[in-house]
N, C-alpha and C. Protein backbone atom coordinates (compact mmCIF):
# COMPACT_ATOMS: atom_id res chain seq x y z
N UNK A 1 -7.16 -62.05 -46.98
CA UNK A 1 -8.36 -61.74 -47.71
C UNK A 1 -8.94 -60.44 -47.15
N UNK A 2 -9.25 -59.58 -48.32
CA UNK A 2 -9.67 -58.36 -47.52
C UNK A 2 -11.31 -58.63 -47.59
N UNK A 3 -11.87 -57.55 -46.28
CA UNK A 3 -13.30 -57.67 -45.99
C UNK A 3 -14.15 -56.76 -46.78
N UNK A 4 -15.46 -57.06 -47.11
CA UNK A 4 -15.94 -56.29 -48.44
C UNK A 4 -16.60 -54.76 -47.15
N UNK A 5 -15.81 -53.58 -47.54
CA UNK A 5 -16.29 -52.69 -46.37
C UNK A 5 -17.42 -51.43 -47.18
N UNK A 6 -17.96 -52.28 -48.35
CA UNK A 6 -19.31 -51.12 -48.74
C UNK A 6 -20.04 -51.50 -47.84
N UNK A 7 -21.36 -50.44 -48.10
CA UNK A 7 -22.75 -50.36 -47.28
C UNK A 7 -23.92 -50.64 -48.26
N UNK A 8 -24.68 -51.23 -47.82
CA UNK A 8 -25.67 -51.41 -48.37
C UNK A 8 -26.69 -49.95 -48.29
N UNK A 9 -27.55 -49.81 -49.25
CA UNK A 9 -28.23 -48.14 -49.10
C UNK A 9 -28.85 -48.06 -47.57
N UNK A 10 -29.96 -49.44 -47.72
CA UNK A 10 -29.99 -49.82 -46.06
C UNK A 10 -30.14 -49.39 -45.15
N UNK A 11 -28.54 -49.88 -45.03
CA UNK A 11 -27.45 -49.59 -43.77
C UNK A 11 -27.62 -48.03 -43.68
N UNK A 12 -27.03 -47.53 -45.04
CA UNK A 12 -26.94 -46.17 -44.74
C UNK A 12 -28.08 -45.42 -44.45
N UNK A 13 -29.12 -45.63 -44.67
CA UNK A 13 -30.11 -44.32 -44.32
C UNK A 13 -30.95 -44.81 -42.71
N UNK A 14 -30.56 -46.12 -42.46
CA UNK A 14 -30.99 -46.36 -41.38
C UNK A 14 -29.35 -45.86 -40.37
N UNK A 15 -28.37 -45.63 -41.02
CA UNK A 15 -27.47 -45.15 -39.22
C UNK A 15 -27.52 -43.54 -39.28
N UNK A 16 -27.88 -42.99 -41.27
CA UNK A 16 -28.32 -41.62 -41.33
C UNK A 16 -29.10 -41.54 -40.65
N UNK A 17 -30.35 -41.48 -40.53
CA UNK A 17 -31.50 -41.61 -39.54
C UNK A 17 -31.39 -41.32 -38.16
N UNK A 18 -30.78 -42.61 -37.88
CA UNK A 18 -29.93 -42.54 -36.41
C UNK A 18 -29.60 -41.26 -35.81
N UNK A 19 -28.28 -40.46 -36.80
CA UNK A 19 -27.79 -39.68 -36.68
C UNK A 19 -28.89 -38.52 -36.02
N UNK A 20 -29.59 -38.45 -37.17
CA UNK A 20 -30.40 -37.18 -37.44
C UNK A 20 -31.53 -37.24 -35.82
N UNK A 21 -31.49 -38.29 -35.43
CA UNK A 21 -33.03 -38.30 -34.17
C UNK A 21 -32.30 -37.41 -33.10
N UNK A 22 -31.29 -37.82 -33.27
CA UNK A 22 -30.41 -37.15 -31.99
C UNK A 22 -29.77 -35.45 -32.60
N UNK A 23 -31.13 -34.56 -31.52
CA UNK A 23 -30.47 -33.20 -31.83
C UNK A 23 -29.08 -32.86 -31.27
N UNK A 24 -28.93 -31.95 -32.33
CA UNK A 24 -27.19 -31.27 -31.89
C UNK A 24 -27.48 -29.77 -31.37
N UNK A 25 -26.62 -29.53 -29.90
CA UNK A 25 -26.85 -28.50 -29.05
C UNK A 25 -26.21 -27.09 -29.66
N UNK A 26 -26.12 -26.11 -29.63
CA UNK A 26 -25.84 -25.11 -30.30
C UNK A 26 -25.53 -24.13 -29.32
N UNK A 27 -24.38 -23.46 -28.77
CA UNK A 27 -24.60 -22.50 -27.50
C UNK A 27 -25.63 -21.26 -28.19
N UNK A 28 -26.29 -20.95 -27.41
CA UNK A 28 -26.76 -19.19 -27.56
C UNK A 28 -25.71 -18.31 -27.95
N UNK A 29 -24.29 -18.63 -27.36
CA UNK A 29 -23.41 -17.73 -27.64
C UNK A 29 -22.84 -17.46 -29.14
N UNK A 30 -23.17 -18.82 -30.11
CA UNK A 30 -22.35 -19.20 -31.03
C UNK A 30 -22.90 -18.62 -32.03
N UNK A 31 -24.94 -18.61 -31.77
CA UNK A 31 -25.19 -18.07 -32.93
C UNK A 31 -25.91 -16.69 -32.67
N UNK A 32 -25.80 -16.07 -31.82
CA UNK A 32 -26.19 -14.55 -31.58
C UNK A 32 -27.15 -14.57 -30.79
N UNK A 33 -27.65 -15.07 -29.92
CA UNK A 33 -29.03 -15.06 -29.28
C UNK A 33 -28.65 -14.90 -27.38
N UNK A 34 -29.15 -14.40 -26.52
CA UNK A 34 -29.72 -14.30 -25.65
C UNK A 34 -28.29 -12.90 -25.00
N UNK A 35 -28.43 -11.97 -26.35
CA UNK A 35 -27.20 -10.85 -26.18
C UNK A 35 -25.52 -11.07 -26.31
N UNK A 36 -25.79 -12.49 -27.06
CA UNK A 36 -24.33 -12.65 -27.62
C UNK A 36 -23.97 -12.05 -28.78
N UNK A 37 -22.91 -11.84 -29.05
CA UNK A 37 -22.90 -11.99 -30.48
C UNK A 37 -22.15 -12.92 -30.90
N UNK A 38 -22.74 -13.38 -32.00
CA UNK A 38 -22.35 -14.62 -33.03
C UNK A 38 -20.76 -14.63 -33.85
N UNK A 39 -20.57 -15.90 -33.51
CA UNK A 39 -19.03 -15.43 -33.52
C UNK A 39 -18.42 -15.42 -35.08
N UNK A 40 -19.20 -15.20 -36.21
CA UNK A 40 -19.33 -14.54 -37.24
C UNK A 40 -18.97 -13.21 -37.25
N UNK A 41 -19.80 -12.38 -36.12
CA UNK A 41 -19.22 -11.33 -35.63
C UNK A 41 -18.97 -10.75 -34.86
N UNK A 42 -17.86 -11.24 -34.75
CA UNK A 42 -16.94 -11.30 -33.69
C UNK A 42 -15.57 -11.14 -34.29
N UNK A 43 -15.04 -9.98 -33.76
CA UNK A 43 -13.54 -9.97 -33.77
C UNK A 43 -12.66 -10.87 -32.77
N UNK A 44 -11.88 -11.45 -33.64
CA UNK A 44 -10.67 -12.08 -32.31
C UNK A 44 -9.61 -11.28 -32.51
N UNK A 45 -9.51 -11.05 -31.15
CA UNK A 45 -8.07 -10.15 -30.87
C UNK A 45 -6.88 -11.02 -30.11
N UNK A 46 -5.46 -10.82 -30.49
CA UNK A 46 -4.28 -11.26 -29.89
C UNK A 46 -3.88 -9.55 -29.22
N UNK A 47 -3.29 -9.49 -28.13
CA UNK A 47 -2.80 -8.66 -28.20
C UNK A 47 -1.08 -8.25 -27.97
N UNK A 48 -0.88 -7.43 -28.29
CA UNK A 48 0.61 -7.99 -28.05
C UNK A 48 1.87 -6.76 -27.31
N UNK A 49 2.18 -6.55 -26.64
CA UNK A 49 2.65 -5.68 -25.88
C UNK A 49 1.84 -4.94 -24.86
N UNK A 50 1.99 -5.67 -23.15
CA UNK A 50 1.14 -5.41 -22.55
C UNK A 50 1.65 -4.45 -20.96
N UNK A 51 2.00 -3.19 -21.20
CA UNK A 51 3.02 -2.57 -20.24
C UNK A 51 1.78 -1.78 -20.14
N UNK A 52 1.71 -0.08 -19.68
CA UNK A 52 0.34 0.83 -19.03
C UNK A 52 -0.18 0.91 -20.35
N UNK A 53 -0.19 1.28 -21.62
CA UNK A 53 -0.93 1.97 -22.74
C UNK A 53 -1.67 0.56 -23.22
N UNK A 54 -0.46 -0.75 -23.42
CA UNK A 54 -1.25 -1.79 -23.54
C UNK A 54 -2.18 -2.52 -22.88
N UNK A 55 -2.25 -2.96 -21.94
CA UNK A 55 -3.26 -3.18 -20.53
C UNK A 55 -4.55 -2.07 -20.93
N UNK A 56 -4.35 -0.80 -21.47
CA UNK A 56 -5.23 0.24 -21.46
C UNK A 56 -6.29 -0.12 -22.83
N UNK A 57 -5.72 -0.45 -23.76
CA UNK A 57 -5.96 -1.06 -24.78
C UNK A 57 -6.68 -2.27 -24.44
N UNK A 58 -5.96 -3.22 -24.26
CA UNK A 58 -6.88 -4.61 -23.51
C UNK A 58 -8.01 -4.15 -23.18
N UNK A 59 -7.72 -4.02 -22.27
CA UNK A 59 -9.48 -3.51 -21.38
C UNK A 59 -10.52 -2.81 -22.37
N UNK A 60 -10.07 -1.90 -22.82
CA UNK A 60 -10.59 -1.16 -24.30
C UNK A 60 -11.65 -2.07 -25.17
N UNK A 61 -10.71 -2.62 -25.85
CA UNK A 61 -11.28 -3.63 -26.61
C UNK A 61 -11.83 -4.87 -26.12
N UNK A 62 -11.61 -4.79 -24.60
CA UNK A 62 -12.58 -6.50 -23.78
C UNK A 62 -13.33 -5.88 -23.52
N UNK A 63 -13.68 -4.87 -23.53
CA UNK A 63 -15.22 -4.19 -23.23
C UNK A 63 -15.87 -4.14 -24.05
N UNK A 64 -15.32 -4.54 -25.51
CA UNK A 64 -16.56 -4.21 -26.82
C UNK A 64 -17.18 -5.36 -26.86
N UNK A 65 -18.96 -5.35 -27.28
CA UNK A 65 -19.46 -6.49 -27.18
C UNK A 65 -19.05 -7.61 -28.38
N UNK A 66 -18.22 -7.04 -29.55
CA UNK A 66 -18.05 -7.56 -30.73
C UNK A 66 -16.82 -8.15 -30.85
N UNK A 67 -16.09 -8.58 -29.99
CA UNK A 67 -14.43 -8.67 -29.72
C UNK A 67 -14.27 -9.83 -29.06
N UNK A 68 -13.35 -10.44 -29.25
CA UNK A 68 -13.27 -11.60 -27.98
C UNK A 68 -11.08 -11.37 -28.18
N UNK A 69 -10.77 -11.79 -27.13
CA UNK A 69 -9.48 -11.45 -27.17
C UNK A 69 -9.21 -12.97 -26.81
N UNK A 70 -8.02 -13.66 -27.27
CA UNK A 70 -7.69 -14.98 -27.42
C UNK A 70 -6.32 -15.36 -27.02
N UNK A 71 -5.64 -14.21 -27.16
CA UNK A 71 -3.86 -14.09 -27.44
C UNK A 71 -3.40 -13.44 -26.42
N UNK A 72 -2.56 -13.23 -25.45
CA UNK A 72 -1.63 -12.25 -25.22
C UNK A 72 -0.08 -12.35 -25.15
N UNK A 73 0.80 -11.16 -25.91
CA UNK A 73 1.57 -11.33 -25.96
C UNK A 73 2.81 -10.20 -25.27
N UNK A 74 3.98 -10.91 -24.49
CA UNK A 74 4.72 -9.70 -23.74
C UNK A 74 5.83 -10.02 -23.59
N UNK A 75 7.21 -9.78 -23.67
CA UNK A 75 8.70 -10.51 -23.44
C UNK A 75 8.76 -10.37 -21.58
N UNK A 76 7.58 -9.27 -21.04
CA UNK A 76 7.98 -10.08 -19.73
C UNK A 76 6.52 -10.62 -19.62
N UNK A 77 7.22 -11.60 -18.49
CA UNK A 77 5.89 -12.44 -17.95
C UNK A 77 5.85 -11.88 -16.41
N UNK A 78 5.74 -10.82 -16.20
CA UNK A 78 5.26 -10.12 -15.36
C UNK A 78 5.81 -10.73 -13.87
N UNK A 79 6.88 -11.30 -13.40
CA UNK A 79 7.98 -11.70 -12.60
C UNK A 79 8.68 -10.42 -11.90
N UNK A 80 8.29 -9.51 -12.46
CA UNK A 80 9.37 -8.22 -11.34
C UNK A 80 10.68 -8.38 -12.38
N UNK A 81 11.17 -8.91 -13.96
CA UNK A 81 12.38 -9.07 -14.27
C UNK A 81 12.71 -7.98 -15.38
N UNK A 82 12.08 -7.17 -15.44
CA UNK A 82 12.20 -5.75 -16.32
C UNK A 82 11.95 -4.55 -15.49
N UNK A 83 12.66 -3.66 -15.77
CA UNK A 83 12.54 -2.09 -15.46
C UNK A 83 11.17 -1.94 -16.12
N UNK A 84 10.10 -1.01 -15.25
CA UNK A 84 9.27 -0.74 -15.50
C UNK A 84 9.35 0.50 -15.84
N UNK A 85 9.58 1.48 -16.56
CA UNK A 85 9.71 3.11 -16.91
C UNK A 85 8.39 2.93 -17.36
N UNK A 86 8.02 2.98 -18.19
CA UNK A 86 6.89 3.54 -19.20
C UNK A 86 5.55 3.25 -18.35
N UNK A 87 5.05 2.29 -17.02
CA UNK A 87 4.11 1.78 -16.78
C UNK A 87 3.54 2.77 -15.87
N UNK A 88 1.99 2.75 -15.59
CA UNK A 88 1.16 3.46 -14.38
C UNK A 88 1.94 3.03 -13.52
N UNK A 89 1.96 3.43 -12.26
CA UNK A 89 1.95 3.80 -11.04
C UNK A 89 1.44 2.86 -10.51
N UNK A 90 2.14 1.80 -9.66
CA UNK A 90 0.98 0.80 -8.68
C UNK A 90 0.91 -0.26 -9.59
N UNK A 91 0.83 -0.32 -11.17
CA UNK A 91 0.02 -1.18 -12.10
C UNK A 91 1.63 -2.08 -12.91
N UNK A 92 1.45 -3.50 -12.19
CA UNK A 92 2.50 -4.39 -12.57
C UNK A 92 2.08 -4.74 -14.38
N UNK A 93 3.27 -4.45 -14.97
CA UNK A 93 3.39 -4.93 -16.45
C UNK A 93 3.49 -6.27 -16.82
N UNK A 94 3.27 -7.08 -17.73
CA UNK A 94 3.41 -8.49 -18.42
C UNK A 94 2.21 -9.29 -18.36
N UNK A 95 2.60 -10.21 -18.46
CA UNK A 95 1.78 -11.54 -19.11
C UNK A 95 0.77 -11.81 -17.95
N UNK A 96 1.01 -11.63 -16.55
CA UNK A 96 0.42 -12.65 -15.39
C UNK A 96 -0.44 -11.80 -15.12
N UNK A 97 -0.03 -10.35 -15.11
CA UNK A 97 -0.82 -9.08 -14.54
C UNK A 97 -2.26 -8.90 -15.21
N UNK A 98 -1.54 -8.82 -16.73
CA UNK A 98 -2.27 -8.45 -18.11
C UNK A 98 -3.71 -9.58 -17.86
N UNK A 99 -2.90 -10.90 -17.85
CA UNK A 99 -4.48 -12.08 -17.94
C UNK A 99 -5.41 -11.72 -16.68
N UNK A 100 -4.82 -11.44 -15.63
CA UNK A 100 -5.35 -11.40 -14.87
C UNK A 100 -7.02 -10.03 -14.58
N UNK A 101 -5.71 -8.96 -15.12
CA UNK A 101 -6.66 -7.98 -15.68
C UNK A 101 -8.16 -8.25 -16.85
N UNK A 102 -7.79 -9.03 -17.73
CA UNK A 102 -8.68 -9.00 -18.33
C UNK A 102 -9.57 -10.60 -18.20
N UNK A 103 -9.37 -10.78 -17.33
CA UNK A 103 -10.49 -11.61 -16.66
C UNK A 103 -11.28 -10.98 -15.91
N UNK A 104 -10.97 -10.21 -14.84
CA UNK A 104 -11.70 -8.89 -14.40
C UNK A 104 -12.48 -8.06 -15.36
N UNK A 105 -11.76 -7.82 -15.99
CA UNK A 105 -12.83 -6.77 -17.64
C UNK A 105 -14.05 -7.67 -17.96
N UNK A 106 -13.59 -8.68 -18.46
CA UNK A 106 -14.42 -9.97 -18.78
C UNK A 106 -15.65 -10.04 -18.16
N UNK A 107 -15.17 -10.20 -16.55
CA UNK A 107 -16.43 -10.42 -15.70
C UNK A 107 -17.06 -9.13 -15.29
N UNK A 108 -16.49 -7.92 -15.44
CA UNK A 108 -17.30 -6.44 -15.37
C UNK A 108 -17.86 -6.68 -16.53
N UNK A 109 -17.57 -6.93 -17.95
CA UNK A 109 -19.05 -6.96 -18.53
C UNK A 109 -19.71 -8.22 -19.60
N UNK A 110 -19.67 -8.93 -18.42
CA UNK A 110 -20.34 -10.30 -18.53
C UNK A 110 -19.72 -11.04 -19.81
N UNK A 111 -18.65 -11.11 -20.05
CA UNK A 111 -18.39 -11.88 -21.10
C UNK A 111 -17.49 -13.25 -20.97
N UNK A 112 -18.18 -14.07 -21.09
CA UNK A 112 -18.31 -15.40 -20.49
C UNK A 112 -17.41 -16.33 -21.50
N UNK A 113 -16.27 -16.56 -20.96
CA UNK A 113 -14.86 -17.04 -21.37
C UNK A 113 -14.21 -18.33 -20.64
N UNK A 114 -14.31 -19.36 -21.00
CA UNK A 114 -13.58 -20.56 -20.48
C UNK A 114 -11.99 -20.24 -20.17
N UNK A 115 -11.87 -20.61 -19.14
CA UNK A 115 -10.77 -20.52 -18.05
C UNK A 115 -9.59 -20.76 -19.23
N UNK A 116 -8.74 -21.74 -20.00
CA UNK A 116 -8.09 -21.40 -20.47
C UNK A 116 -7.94 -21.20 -22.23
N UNK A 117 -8.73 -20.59 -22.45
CA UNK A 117 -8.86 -20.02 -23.81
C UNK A 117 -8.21 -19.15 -24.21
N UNK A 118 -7.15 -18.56 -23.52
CA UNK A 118 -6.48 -17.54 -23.83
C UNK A 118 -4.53 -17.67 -23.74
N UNK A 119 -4.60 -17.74 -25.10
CA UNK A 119 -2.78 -18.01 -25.12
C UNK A 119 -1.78 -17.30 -24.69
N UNK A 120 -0.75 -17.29 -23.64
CA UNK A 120 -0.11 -16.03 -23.27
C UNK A 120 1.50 -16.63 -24.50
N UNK A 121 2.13 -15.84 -25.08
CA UNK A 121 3.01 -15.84 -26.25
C UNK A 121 4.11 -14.65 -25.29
N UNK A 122 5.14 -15.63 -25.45
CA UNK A 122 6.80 -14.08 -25.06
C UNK A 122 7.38 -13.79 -27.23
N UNK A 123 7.06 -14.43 -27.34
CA UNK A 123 7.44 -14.03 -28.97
C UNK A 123 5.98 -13.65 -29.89
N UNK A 124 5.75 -12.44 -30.42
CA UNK A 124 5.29 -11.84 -31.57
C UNK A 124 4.93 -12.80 -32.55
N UNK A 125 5.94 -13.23 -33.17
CA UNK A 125 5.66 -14.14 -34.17
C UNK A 125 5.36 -15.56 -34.58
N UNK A 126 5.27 -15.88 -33.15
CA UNK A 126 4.48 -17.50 -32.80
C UNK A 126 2.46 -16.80 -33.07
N UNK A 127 2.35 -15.65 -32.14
CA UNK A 127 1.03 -15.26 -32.10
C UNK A 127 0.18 -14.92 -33.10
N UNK A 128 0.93 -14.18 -34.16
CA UNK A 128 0.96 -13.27 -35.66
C UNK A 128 0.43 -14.75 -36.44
N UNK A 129 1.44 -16.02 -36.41
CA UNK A 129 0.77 -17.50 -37.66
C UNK A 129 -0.30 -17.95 -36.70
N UNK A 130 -1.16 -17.47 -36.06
CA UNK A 130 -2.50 -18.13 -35.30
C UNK A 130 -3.61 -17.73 -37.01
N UNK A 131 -3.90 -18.96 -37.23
CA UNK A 131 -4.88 -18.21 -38.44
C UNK A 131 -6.48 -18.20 -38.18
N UNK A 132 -6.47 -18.14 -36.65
CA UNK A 132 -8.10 -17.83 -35.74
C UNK A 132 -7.78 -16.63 -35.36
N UNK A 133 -7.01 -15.69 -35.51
CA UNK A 133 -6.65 -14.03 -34.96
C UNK A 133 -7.42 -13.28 -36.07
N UNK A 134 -8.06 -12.44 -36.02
CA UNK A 134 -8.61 -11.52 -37.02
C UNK A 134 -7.82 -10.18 -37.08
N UNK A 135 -6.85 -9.62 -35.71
CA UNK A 135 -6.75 -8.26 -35.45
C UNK A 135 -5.89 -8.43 -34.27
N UNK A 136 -4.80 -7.41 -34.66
CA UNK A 136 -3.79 -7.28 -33.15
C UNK A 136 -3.60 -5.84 -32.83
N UNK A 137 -3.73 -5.55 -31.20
CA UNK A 137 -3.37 -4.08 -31.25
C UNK A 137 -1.14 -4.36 -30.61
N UNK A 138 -0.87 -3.55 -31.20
CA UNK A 138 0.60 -3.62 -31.05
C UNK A 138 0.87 -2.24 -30.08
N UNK A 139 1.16 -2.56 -29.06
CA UNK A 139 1.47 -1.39 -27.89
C UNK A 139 2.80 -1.99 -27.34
N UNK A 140 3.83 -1.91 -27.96
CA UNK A 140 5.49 -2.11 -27.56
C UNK A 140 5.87 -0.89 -27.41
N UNK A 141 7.74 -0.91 -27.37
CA UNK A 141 8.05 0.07 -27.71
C UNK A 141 8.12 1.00 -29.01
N UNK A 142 8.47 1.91 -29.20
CA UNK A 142 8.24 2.61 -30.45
C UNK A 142 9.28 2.12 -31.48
N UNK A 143 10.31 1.39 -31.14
CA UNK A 143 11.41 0.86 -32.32
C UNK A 143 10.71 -0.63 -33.05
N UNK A 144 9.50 -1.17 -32.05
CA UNK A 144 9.24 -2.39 -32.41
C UNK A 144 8.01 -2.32 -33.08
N UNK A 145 7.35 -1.48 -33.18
CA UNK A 145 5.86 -0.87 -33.34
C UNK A 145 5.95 -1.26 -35.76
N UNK A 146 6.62 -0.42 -36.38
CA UNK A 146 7.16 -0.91 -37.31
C UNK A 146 7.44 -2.57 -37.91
N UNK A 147 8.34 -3.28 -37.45
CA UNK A 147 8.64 -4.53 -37.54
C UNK A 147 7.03 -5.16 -37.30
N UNK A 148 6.83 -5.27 -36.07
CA UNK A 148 5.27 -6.04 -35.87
C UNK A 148 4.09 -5.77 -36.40
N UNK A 149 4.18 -4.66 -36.46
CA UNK A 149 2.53 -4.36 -38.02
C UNK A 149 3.22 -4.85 -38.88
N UNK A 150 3.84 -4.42 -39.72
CA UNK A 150 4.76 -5.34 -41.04
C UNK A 150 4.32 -7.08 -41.25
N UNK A 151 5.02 -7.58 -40.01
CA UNK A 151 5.30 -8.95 -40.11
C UNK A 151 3.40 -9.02 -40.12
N UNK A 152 2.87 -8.34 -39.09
CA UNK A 152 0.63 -8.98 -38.71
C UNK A 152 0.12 -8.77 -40.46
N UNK A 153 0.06 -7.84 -40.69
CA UNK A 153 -0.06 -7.38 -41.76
C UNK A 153 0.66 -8.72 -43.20
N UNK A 154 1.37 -9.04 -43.41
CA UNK A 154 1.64 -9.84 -43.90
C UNK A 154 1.31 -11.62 -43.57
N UNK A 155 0.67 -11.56 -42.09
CA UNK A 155 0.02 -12.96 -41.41
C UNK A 155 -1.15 -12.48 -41.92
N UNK A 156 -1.97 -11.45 -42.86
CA UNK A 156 -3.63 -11.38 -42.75
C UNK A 156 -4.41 -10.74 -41.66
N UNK A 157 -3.18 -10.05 -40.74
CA UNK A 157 -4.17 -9.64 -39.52
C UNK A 157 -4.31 -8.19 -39.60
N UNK A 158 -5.53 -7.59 -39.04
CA UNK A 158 -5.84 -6.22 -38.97
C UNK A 158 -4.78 -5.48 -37.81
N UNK A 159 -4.32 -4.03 -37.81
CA UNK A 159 -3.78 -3.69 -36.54
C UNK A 159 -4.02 -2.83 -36.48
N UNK A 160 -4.00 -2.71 -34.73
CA UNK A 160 -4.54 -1.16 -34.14
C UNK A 160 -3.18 -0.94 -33.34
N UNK A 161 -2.21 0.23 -33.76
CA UNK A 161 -0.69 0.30 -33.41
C UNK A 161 -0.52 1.87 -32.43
N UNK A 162 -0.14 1.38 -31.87
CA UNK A 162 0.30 3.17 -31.01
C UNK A 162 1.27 3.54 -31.84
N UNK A 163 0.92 4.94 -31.64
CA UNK A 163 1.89 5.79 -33.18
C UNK A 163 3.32 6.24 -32.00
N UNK A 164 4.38 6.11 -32.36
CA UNK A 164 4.36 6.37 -33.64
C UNK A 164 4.76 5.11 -34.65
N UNK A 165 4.02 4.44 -35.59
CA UNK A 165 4.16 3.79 -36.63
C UNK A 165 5.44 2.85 -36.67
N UNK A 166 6.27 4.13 -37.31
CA UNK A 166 7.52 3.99 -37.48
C UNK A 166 8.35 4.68 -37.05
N UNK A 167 9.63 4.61 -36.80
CA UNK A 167 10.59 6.03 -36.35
C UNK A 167 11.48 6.49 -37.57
N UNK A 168 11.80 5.68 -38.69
CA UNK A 168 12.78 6.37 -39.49
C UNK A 168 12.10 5.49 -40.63
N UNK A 169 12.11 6.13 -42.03
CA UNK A 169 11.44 4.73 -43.44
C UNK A 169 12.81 5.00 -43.85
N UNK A 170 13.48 3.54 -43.62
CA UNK A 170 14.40 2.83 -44.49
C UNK A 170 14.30 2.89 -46.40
């Protein structure tokens, strides 16, 4: 025998009620107030290729007050297991370096980020179907620079790409 599971009006405006006595907390951060901005506007950034120009970029854009960065993405994870050519001087490339860096940015200008909110990705195109990304800057090499705006661009995402673009139009 099944149990009769309506509500009487009642019921309902007395557990509505209920509901309603008990306020709901709201961060300052969420809706623009005490020098946040509201995450309406707010860009989320992934970023994705993180060797000297990218890292340079990072920091770049973790310094804007309108940005929050969510993603990072790099085929190394910053282990010492790639030739470093292209990187600063002193300044280790990948994934471990990169987070690390921009937790530092973060806390130079006060932007207040729960410890793991931030996805580190070795593949592009796991990061690109995030449909909370608004915008990716793409700082790879120059053969990959092409392919990965293409594919963001076709996920809905905005990109900020080190030129050159493309190297040859097929």
């Amino acid at each position: 025998m099944q149990k009769n599971r309506t509500m009487s009006r009642r019921k309902f405006i007395k557990s509505a009620a209920a509901s309603l006595a008990f306020p709901t907390l709201i961060p300052a951060s969420a809706i623009g107030k005490n020098g946040f901005t509201s995450a309406s506007d707010r860009i989320v950034f992934g970023c994705i290729g993180l060797g000297g120009q990218g890292r340079h970029n990072m920091r770049a854009f973790a310094a804007q007050p309108d940005t929050q960065i969510v993603a990072l993405c790099d085929v190394d994870t910053g282990e010492g297991k790639f030739h470093n050519s292209f990187g600063f001087p002193g300044s280790p490339n990948g994934l471990t370096p990169a987070l690390k860096d921009l937790r530092k940015t973060q806390a130079r200008y006060n932007k207040a980020s729960p410890k793991n909110n931030i996805k580190l990705y070795g593949d592009f195109r796991e990061l690109l179907q995030r449909g909370d990304i608004d915008a990716v800057t793409v700082c790879t090499p120059d053969h990959w620079h092409g392919i990965i705006t293409k594919t963001a661009l076709q996920n809905g995402k905005d990109v900020y790409c080190e030129k050159p673009l493309v190297n040859s139009i097929p």
